[in-house]
PDB file of N, CA and C in Angstrom:
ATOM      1  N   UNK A   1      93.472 107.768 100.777  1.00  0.00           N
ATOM      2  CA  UNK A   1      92.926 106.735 101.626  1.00  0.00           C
ATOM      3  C   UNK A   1      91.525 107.121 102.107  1.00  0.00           C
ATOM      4  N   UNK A   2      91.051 108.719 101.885  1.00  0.00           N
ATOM      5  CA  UNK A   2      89.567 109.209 102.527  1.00  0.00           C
ATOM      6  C   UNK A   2      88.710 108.061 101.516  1.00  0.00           C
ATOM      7  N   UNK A   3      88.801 108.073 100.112  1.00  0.00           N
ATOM      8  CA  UNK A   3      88.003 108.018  99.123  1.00  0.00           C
ATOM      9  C   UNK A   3      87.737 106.263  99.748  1.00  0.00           C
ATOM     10  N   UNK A   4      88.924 105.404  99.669  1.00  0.00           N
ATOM     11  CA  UNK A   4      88.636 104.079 100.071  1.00  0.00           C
ATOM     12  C   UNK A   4      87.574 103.835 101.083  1.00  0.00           C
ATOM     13  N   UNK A   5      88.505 104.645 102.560  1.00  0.00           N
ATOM     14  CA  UNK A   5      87.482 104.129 103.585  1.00  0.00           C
ATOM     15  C   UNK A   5      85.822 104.915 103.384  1.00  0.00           C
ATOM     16  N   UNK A   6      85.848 105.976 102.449  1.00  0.00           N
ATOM     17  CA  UNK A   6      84.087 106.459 102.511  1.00  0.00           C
ATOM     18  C   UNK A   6      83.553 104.897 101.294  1.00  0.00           C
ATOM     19  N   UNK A   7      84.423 104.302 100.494  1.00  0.00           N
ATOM     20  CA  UNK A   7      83.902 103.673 100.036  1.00  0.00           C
ATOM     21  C   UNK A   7      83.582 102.442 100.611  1.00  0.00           C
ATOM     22  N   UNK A   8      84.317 102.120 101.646  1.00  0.00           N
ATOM     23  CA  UNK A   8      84.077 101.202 102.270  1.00  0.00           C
ATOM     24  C   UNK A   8      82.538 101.146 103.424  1.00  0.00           C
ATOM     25  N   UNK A   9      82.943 102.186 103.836  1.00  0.00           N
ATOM     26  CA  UNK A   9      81.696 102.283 104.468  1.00  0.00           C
ATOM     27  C   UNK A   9      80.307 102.446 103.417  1.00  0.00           C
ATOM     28  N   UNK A  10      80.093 103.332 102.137  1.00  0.00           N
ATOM     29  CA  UNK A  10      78.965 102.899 101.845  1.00  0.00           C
ATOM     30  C   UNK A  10      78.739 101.481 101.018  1.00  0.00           C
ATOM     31  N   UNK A  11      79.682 101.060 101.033  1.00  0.00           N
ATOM     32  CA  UNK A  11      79.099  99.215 100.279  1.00  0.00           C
ATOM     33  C   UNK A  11      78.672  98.788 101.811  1.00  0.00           C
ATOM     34  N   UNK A  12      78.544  99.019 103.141  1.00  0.00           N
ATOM     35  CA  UNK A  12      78.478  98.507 104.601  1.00  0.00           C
ATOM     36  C   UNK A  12      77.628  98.843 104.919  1.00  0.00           C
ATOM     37  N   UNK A  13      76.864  99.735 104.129  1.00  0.00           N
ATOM     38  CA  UNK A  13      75.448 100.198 104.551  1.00  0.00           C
ATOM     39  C   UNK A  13      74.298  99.185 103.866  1.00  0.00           C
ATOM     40  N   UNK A  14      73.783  98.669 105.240  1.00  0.00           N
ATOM     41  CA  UNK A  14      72.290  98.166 104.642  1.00  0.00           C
ATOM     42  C   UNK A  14      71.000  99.055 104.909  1.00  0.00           C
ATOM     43  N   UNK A  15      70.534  99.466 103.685  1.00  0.00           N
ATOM     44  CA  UNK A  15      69.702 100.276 103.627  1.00  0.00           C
ATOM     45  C   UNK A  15      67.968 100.099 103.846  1.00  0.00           C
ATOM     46  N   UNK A  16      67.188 100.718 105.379  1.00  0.00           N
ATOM     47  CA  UNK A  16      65.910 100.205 105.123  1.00  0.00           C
ATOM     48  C   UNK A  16      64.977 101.894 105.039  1.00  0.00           C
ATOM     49  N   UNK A  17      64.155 101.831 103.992  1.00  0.00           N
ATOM     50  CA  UNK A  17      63.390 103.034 103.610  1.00  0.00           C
ATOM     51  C   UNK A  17      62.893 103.293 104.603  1.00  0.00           C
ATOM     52  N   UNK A  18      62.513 104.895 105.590  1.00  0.00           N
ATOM     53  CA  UNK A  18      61.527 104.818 106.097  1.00  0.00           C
ATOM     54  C   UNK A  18      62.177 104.393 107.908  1.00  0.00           C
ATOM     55  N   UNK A  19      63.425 103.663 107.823  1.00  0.00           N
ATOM     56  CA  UNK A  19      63.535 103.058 109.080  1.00  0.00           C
ATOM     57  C   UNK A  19      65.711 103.382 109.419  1.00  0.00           C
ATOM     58  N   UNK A  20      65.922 104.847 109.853  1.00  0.00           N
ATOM     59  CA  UNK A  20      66.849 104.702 110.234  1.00  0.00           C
ATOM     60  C   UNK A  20      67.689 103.586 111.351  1.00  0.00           C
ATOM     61  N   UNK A  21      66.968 103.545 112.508  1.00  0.00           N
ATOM     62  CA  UNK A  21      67.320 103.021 113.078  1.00  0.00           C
ATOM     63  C   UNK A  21      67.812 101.258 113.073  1.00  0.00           C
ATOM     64  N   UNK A  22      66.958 101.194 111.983  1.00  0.00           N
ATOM     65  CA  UNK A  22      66.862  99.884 111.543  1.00  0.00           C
ATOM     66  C   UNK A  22      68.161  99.556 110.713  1.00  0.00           C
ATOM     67  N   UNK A  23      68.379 100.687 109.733  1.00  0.00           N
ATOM     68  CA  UNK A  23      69.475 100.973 108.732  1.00  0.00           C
ATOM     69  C   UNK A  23      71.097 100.916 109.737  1.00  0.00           C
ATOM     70  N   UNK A  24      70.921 101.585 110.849  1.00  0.00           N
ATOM     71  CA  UNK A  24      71.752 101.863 111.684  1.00  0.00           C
ATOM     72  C   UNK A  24      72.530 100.596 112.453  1.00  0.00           C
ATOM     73  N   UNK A  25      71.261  99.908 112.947  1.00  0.00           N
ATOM     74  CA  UNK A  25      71.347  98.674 113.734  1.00  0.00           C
ATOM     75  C   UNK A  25      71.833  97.331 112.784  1.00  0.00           C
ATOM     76  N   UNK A  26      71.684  97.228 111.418  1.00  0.00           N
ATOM     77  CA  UNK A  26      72.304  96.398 110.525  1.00  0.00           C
ATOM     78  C   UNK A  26      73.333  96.893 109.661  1.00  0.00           C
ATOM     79  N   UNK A  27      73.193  98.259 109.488  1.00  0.00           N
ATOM     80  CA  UNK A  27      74.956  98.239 109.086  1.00  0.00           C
ATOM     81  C   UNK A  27      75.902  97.928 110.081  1.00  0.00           C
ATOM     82  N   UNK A  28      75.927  98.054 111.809  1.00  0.00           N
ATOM     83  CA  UNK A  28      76.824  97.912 112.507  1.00  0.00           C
ATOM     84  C   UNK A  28      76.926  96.413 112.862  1.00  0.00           C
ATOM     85  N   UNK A  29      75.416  96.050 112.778  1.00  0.00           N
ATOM     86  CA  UNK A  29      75.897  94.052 112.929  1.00  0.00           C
ATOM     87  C   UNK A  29      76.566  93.704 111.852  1.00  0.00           C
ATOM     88  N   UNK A  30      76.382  93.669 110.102  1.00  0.00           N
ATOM     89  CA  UNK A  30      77.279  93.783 109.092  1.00  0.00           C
ATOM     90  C   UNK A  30      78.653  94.047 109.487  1.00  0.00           C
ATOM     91  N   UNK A  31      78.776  95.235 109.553  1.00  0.00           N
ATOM     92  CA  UNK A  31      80.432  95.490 110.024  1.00  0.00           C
ATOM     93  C   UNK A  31      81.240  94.647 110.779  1.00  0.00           C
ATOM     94  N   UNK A  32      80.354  94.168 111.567  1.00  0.00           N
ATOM     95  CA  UNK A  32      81.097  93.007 113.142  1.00  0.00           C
ATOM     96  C   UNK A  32      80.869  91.696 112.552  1.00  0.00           C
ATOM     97  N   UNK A  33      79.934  91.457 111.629  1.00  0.00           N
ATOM     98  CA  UNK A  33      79.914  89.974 111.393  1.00  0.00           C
ATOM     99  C   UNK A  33      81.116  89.574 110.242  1.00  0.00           C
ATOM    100  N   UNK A  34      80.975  90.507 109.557  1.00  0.00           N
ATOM    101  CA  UNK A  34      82.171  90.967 108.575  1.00  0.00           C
ATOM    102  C   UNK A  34      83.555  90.813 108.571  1.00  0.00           C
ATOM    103  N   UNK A  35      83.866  91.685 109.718  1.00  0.00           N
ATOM    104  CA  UNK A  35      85.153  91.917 109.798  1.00  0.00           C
ATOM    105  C   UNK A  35      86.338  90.779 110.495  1.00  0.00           C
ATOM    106  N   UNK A  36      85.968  89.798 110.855  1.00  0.00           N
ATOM    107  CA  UNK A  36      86.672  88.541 111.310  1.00  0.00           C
ATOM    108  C   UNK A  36      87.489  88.035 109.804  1.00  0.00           C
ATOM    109  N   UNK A  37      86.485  87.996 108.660  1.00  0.00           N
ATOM    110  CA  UNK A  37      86.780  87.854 106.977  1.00  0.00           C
ATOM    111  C   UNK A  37      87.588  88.242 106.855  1.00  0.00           C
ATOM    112  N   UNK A  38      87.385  90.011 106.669  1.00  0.00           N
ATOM    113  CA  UNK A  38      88.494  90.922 106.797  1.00  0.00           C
ATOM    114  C   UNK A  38      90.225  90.817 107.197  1.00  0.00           C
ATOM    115  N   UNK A  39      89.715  90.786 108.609  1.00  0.00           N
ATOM    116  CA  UNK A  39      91.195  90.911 109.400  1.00  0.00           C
ATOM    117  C   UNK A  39      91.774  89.817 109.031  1.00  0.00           C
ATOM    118  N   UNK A  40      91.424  88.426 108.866  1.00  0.00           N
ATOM    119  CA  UNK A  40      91.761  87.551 108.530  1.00  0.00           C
ATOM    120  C   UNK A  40      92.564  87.433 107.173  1.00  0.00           C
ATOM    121  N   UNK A  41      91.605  87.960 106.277  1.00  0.00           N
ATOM    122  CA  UNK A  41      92.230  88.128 104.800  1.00  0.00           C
ATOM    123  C   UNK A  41      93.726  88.590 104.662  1.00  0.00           C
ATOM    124  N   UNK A  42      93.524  90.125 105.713  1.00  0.00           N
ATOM    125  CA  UNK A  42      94.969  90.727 105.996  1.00  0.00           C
ATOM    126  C   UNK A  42      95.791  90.494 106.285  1.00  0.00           C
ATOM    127  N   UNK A  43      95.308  89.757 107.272  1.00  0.00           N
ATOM    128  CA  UNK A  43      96.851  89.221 107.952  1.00  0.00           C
ATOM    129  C   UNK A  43      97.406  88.183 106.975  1.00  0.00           C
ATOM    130  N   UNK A  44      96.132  87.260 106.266  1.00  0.00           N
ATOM    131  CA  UNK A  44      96.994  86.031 105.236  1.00  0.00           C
ATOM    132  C   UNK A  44      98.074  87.396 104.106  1.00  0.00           C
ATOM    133  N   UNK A  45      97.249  87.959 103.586  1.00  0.00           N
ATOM    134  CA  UNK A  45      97.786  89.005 102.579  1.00  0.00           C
ATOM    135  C   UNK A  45      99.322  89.649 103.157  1.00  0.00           C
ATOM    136  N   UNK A  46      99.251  90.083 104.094  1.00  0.00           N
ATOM    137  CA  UNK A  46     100.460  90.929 104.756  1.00  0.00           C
ATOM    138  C   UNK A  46     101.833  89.928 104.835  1.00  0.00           C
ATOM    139  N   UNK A  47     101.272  89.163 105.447  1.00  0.00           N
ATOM    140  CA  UNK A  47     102.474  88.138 105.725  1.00  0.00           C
ATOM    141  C   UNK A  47     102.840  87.187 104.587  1.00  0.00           C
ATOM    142  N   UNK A  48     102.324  87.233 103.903  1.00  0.00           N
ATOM    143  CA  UNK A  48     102.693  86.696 102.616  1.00  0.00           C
ATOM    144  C   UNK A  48     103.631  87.668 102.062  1.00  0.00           C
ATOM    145  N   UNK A  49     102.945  89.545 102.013  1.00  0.00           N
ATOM    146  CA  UNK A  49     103.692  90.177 101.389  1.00  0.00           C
ATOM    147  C   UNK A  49     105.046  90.703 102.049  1.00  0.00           C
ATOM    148  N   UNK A  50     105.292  89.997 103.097  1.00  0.00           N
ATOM    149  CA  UNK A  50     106.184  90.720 104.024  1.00  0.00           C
ATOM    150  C   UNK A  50     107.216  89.814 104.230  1.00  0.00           C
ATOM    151  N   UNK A  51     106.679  88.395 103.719  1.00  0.00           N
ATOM    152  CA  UNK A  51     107.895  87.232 103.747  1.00  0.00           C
ATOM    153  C   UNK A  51     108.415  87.283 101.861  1.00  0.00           C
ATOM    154  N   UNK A  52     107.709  87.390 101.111  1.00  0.00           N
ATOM    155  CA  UNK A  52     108.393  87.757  99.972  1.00  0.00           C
ATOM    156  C   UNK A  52     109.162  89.185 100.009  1.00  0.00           C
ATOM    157  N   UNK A  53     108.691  90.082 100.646  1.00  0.00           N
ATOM    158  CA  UNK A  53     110.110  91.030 100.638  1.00  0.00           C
ATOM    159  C   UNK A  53     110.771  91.478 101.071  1.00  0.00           C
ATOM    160  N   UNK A  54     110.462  90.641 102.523  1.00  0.00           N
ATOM    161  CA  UNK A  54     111.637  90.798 103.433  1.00  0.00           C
ATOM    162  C   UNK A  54     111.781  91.978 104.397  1.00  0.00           C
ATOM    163  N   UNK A  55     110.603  92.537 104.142  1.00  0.00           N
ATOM    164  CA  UNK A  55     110.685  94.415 105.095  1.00  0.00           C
ATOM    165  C   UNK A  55     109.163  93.950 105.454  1.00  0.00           C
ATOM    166  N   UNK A  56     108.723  95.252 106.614  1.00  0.00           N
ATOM    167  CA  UNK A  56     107.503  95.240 107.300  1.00  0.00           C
ATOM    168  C   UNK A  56     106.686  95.709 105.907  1.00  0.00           C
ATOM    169  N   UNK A  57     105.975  96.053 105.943  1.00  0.00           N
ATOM    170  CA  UNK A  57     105.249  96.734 105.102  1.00  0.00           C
ATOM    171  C   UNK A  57     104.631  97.902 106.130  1.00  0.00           C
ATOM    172  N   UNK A  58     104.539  99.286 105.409  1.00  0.00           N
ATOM    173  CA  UNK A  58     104.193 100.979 106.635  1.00  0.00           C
ATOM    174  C   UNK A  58     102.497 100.168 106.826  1.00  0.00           C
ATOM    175  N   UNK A  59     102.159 100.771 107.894  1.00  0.00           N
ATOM    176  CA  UNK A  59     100.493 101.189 108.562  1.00  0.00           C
ATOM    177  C   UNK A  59      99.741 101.367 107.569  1.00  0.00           C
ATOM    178  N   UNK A  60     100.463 102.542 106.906  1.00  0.00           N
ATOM    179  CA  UNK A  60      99.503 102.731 105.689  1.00  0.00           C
ATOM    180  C   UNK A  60      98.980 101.764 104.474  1.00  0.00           C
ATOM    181  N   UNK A  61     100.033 101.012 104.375  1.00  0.00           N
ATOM    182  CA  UNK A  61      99.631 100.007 103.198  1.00  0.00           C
ATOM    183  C   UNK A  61      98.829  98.928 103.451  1.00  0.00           C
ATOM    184  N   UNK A  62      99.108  98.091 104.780  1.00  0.00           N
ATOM    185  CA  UNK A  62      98.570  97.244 105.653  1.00  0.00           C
ATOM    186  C   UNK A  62      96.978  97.929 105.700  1.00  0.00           C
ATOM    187  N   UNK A  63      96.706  99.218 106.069  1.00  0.00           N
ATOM    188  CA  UNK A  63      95.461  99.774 106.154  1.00  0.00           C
ATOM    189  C   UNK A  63      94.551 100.057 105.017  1.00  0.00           C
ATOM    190  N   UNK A  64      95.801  99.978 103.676  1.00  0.00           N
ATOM    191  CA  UNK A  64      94.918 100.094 102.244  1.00  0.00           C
ATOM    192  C   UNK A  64      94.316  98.598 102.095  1.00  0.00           C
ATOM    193  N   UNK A  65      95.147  97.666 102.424  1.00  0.00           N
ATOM    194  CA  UNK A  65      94.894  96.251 101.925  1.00  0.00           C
ATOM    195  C   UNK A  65      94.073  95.927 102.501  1.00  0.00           C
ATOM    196  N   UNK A  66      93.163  96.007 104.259  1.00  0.00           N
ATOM    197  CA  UNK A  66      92.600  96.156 104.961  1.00  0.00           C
ATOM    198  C   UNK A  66      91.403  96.578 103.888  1.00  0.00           C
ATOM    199  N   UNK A  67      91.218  98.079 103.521  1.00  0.00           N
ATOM    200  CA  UNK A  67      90.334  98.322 103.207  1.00  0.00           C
ATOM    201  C   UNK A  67      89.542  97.861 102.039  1.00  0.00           C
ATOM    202  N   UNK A  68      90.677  97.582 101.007  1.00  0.00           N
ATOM    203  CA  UNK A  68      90.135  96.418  99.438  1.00  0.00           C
ATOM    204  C   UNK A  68      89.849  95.603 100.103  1.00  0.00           C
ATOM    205  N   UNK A  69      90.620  94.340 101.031  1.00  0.00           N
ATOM    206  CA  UNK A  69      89.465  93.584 101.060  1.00  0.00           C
ATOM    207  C   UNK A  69      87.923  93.688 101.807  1.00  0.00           C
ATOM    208  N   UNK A  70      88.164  94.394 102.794  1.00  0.00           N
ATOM    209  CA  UNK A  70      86.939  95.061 103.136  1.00  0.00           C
ATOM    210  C   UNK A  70      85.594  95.621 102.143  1.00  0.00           C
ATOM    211  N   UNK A  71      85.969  96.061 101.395  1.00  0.00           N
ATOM    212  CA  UNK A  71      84.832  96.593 100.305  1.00  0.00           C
ATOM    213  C   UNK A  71      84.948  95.395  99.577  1.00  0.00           C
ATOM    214  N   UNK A  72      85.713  94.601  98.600  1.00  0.00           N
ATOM    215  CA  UNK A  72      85.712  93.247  98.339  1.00  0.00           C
ATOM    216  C   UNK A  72      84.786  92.070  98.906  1.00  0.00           C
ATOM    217  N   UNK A  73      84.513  92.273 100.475  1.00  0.00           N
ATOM    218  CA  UNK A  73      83.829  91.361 101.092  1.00  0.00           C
ATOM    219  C   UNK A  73      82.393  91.950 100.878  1.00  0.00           C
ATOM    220  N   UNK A  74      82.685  92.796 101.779  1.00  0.00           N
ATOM    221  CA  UNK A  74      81.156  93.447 101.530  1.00  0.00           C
ATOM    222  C   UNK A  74      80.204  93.839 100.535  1.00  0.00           C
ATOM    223  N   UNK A  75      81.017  93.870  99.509  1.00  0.00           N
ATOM    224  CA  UNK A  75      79.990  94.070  98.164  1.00  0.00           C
ATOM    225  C   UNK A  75      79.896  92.702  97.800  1.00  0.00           C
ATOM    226  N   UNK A  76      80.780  91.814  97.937  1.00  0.00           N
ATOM    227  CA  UNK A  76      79.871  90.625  97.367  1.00  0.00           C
ATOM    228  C   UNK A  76      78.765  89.552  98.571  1.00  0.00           C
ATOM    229  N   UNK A  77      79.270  89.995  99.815  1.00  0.00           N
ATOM    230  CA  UNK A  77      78.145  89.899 100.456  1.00  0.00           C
ATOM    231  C   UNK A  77      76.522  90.678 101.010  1.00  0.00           C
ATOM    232  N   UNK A  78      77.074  92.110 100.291  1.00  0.00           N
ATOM    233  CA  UNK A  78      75.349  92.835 100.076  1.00  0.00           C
ATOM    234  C   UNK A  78      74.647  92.137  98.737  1.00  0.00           C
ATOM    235  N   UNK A  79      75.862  91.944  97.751  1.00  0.00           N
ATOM    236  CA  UNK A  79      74.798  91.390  96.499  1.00  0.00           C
ATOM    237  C   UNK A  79      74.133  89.956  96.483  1.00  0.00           C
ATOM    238  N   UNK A  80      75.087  88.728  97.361  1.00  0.00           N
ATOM    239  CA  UNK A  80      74.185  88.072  97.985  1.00  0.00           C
ATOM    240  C   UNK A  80      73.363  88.134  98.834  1.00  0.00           C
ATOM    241  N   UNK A  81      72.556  89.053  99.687  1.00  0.00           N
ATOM    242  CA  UNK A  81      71.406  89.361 100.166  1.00  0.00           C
ATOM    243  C   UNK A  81      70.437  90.026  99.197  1.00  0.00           C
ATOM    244  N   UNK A  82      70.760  90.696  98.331  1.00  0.00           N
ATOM    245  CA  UNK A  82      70.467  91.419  97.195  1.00  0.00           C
ATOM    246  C   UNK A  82      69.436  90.696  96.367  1.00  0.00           C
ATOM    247  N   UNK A  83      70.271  89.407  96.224  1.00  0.00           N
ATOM    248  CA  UNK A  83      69.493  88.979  94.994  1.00  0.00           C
ATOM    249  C   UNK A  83      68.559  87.931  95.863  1.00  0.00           C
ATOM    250  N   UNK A  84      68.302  87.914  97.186  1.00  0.00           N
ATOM    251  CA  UNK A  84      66.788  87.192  97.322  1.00  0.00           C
ATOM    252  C   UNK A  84      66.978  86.347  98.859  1.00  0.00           C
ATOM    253  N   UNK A  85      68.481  86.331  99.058  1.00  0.00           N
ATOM    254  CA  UNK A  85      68.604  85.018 100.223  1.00  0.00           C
ATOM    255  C   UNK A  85      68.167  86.036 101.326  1.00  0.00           C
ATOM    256  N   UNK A  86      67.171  85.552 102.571  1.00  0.00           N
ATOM    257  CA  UNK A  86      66.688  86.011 103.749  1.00  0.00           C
ATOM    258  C   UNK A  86      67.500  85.934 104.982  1.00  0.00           C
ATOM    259  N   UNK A  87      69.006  86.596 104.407  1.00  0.00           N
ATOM    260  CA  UNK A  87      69.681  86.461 105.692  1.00  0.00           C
ATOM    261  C   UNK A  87      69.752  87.900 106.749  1.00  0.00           C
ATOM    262  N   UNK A  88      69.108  88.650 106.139  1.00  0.00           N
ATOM    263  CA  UNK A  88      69.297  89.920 106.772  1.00  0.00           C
ATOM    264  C   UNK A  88      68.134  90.190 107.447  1.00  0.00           C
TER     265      UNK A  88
END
């Protein structure tokens, strides 16, 4: 689960040359604007998977699924800033 969440965090990094603070201050608005997607996704995902099988599903798995879609979101929303739109 290390490898996920370091991966998660670097697709969450928006990167500016020259300007940590800057780098700093938009990966953490990213993260918060983000994560409503996220939690959301999960909970549709969980409870779906938890009414087809009838058991909770552990912390841990709930926290893997958490994290795919998390990197899921975020990489396809860095590559739409990526390729030109001025939302950042």
């Amino acid at each position: 689960m290390g490898i996920t969440t370091l991966v998660y965090v670097i697709v969450s990094i928006r990167y500016y040359p020259d300007n940590i603070l800057k780098t700093l201050t938009k990966s953490i608005i990213q993260v918060v604007s983000v994560a409503p997607i996220t939690v959301g996704g999960t909970i549709i995902i969980v409870s779906l998977l938890q009414h087809s099988l009838g058991a909770k599903l552990p912390w841990d798995r709930i926290l893997r699924i958490f994290l795919t879609i998390g990197i899921i979101v975020e990489f396809l929303y860095g590559l739409y800033n990526y390729v030109g739109v001025k939302g950042i």
